[in-house]
Protein backbone atom coordinates (compact mmCIF):
# COMPACT_ATOMS: atom_id res chain seq x y z
CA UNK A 1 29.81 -192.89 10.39
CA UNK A 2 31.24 -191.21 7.13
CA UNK A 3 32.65 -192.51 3.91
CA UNK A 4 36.09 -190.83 2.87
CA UNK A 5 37.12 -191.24 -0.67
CA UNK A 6 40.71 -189.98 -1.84
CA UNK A 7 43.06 -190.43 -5.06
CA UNK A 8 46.74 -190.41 -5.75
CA UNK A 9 47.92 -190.62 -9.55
CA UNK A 10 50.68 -190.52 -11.58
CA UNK A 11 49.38 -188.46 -14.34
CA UNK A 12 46.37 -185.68 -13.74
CA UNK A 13 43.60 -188.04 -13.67
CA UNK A 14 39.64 -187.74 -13.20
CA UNK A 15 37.91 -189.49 -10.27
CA UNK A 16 34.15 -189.16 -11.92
CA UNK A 17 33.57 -193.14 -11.79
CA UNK A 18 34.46 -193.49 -8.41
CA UNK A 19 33.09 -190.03 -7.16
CA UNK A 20 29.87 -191.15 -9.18
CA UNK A 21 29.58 -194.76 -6.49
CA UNK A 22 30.26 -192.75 -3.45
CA UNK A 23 27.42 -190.07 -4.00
CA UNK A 24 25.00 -192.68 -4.34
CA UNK A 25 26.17 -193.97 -0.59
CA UNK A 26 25.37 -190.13 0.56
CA UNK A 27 21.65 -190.67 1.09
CA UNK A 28 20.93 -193.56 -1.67
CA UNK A 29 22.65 -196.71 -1.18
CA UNK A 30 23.84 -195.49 2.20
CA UNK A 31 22.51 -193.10 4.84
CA UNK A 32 25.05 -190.54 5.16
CA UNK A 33 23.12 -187.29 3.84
CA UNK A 34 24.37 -184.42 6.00
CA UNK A 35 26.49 -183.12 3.35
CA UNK A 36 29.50 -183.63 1.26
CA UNK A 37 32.44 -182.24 -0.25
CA UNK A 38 35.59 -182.89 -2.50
CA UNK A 39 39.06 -181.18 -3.50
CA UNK A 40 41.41 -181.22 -6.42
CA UNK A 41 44.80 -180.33 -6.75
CA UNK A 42 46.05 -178.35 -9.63
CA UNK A 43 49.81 -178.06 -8.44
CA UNK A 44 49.83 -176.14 -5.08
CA UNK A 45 46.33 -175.15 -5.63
CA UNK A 46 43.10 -176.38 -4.47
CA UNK A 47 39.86 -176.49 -6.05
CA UNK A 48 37.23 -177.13 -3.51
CA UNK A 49 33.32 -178.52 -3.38
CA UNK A 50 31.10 -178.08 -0.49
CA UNK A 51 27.17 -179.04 -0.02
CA UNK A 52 25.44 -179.33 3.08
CA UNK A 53 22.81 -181.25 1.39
CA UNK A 54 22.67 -184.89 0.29
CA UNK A 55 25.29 -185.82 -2.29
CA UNK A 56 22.50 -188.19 -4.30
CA UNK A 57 20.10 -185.21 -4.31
CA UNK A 58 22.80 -182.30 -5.38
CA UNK A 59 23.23 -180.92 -8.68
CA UNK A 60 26.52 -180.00 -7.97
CA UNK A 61 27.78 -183.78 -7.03
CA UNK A 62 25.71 -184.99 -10.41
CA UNK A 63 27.59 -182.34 -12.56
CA UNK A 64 31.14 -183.67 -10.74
CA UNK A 65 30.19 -187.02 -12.13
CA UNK A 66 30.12 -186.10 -15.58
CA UNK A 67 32.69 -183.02 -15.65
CA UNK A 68 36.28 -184.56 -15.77
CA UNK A 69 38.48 -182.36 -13.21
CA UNK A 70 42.30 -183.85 -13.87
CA UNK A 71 43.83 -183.81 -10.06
CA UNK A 72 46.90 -186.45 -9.25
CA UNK A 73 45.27 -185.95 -5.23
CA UNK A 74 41.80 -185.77 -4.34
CA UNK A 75 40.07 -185.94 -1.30
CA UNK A 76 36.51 -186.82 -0.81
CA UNK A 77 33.94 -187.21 2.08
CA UNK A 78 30.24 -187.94 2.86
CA UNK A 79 28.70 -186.89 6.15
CA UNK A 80 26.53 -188.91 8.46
CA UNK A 81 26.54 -185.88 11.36
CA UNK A 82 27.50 -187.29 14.77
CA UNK A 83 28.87 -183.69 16.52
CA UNK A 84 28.23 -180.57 15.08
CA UNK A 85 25.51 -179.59 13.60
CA UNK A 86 24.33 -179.74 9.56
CA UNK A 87 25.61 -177.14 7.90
CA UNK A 88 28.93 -175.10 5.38
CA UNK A 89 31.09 -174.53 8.60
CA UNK A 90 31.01 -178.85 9.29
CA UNK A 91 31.33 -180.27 5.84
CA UNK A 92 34.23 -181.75 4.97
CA UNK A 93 37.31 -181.59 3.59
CA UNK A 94 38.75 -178.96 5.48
CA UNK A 95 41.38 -176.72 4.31
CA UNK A 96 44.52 -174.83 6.01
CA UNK A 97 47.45 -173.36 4.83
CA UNK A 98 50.94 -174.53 6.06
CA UNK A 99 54.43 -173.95 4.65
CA UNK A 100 52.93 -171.99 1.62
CA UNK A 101 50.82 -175.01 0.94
CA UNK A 102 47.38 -176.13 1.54
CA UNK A 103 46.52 -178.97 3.43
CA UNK A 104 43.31 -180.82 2.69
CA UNK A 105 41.61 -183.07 5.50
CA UNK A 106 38.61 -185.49 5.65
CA UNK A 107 37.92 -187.20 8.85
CA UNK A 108 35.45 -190.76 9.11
CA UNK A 109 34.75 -191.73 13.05
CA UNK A 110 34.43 -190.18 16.47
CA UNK A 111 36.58 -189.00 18.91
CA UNK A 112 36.00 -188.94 23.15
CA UNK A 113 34.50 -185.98 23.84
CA UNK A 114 35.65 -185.93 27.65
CA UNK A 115 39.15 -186.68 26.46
CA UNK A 116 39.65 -184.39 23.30
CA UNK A 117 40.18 -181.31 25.24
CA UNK A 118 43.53 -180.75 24.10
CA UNK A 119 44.93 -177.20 23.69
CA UNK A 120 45.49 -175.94 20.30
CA UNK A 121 47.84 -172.79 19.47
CA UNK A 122 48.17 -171.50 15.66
CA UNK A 123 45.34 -172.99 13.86
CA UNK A 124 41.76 -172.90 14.84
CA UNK A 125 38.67 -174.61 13.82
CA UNK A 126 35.97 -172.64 12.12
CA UNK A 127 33.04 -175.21 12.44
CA UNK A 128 32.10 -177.34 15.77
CA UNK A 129 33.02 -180.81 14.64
CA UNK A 130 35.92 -183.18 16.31
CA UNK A 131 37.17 -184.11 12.67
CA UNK A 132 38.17 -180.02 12.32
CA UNK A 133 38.99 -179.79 15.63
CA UNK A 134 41.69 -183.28 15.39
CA UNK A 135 42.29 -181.37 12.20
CA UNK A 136 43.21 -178.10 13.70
CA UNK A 137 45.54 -180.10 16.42
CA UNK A 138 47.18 -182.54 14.02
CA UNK A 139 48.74 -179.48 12.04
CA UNK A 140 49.92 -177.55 15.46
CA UNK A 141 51.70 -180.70 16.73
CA UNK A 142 53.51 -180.83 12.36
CA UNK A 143 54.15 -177.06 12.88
CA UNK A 144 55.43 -177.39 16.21
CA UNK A 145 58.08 -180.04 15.23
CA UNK A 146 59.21 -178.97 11.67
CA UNK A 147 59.14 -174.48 10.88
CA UNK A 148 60.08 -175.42 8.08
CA UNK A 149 58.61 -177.99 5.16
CA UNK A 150 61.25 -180.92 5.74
CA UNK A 151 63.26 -182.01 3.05
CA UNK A 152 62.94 -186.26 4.06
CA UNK A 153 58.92 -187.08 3.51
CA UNK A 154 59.90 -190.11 6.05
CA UNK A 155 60.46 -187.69 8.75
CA UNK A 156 57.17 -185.97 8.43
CA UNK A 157 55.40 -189.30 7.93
CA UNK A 158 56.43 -190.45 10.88
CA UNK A 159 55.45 -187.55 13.06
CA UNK A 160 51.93 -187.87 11.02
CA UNK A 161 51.67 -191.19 12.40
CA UNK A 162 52.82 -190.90 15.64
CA UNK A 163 49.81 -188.09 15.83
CA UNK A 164 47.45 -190.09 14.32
CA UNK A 165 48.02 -192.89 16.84
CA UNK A 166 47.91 -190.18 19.77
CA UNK A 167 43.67 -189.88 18.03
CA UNK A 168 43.43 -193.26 17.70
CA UNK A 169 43.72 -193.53 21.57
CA UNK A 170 40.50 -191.46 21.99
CA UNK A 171 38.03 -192.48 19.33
CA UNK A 172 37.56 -193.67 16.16
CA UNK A 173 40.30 -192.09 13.79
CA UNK A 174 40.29 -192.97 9.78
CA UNK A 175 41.56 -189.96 7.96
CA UNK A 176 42.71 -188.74 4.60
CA UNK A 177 45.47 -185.80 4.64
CA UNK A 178 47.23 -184.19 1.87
CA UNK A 179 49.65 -181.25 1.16
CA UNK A 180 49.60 -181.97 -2.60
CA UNK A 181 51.99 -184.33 -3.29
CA UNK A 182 51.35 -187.10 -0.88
CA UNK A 183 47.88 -188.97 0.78
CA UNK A 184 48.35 -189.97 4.21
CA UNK A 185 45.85 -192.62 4.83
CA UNK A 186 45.69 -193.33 8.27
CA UNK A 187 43.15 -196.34 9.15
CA UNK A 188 41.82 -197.00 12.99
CA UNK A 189 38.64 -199.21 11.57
CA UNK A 190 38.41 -199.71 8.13
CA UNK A 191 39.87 -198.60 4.95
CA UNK A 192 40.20 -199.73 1.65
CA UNK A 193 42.81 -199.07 -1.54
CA UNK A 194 43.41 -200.36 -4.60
CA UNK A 195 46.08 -199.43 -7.12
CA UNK A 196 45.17 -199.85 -11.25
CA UNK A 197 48.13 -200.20 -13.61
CA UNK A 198 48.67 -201.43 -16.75
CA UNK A 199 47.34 -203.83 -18.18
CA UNK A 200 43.94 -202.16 -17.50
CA UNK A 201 40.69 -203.59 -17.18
CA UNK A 202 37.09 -203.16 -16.50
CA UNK A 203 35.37 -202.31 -13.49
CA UNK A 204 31.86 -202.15 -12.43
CA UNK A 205 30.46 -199.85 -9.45
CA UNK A 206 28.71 -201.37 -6.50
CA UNK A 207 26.61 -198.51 -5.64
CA UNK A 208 25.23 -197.45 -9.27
CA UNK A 209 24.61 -199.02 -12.78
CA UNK A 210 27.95 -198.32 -14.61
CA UNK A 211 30.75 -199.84 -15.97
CA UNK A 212 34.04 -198.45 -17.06
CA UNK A 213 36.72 -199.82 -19.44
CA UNK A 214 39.98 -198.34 -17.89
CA UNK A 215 41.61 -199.73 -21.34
CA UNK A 216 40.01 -196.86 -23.12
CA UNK A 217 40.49 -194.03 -20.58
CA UNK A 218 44.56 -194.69 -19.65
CA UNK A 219 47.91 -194.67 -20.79
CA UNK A 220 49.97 -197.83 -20.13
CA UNK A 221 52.35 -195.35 -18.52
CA UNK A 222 49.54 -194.33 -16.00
CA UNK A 223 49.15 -195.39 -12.27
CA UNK A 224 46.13 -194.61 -10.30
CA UNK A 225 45.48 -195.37 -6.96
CA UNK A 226 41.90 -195.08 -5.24
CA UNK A 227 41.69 -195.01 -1.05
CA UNK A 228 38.05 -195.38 0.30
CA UNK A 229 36.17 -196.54 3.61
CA UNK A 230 34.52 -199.36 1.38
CA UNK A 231 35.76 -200.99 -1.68
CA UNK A 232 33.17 -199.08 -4.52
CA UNK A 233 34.02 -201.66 -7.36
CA UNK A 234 32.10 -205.28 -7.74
CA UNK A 235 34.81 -206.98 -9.68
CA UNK A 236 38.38 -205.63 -8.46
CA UNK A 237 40.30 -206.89 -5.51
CA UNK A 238 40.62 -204.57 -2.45
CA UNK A 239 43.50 -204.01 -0.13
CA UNK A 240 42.81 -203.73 3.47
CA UNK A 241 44.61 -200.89 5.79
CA UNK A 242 45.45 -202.49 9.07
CA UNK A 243 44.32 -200.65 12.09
CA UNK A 244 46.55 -198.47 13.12
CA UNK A 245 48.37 -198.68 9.68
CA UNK A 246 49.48 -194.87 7.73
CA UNK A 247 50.06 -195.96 4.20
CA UNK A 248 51.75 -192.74 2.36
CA UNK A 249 50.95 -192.44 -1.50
CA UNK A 250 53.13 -190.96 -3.74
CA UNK A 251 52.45 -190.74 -7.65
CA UNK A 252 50.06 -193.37 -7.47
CA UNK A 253 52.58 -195.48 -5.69
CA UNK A 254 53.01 -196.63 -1.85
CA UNK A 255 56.27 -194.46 -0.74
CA UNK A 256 55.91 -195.72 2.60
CA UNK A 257 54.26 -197.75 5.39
CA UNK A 258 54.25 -197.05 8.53
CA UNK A 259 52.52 -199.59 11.87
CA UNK A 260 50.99 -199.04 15.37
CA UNK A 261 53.94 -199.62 18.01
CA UNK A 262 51.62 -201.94 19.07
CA UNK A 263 50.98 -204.25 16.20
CA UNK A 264 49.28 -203.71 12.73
CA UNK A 265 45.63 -205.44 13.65
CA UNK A 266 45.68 -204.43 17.19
């Protein structure tokens, strides 16, 4: 399986303390070494990562740890290769534009082979993975019910979801998702968030020998949430995403929550 790691803020914020745990779980701490990536938003752009190679061996994820990139959504994701093969065209997140906007995807879990034949019509995958491919579908099926960015985020969260629970009946299906103002966490296994607010505290990484005073590094106006496959923090309490649970973040905040027809937990 892969780790996703994503970020929704209330401010431009950086995500080097928790970006600097996950690497470590990319071939260190954890055996997921066939590649990794990670995007920022600046506004409606996207600044975007890729490496094939281990995250805990790449010079590129070690200077990410260190060089602050302010983004109020981020999506992350390490690769433990399952279908398609090692390599640029399979490393998530993947990227497509819709509505004048780009949407950012990261995909942890597998889908049925035999059953994910499904047809797809404007958007295609580039790679040969099921995550690009679900990817590829899950943006037809938005584009096919709304031309047209909708002006209530409830109706497109609920389409999201209803998609997302259409995957879930195939495979393994925890995603990230992002247009850049909202993260659509969508949970079929396991996923973890946690929100930090004032008053801010410390917090100490699982995966690597560092410590961070959020005291120092906030405002008391700030809100920060953090959405990964395994709570990366020793000392903080994580919430839980129910299976089959899309939890919608919005400035840092939960805008909305949606639950499997039938029955969070199920």
């Amino acid at each position: 399986m892969c780790e996703l790691l994503g970020m929704s803020a209330n401010v431009p914020t950086d995500i080097c303390f928790s970006f600097a745990g996950l690497m470590q779980r990319g071939g260190g701490t954890g055996p997921h070494r066939d590649g990794w990536g990670i995007a920022f938003y600046e506004g409606k752009g996207l600044r975007a990562f890729h490496d094939p190679q281990a995250s805990v061996d790449s010079r590129i994820a070690e200077l990410l740890c260190v060089y602050p990139i302010k983004s109020r959504v981020v999506i992350s994701h390490i690769r433990q290769a399952n279908v398609g093969a090692v390599g640029l065209p399979n490393t998530h997140p993947f990227t497509r534009e819709l509505w004048g906007y780009a949407w950012c995807f990261a995909h942890n879990g597998q889908l049925d082979p035999v059953l994910f034949n499904w047809p797809l019509r404007h958007f295609k995958p580039i790679g040969n993975t099921d995550s690009e491919y679900a990817f590829c579908w899950l943006l037809d099926q938005i584009h096919q019910r709304f031309e047209q960015r909708p002006e209530d985020p409830a109706a497109l969260a609920a389409v999201i979801h209803q998609c997302c629970e259409q995957l879930r009946g195939i495979g393994v299906y925890n995603m990230l998702l992002s247009e850049s103002t909202r993260l659509f966490s969508y949970c079929t296994t396991k996923l973890w968030w946690i929100t930090r607010r004032a008053p801010f505290g410390e917090a100490r990484l699982r995966d690597r020998d560092l410590t961070v005073d959020f005291y120092r590094e906030t405002t008391p106006d700030d809100v920060v949430t953090v959405v990964a496959t395994e709570p990366l923090t020793a000392n903080e309490q994580w919430q839980r995403i129910a299976p089959g649970e899309l939890v919608v973040f919005h400035d840092g905040e939960v805008e909305s929550r949606l639950v499997s027809a039938s029955g969070a937990g199920s």
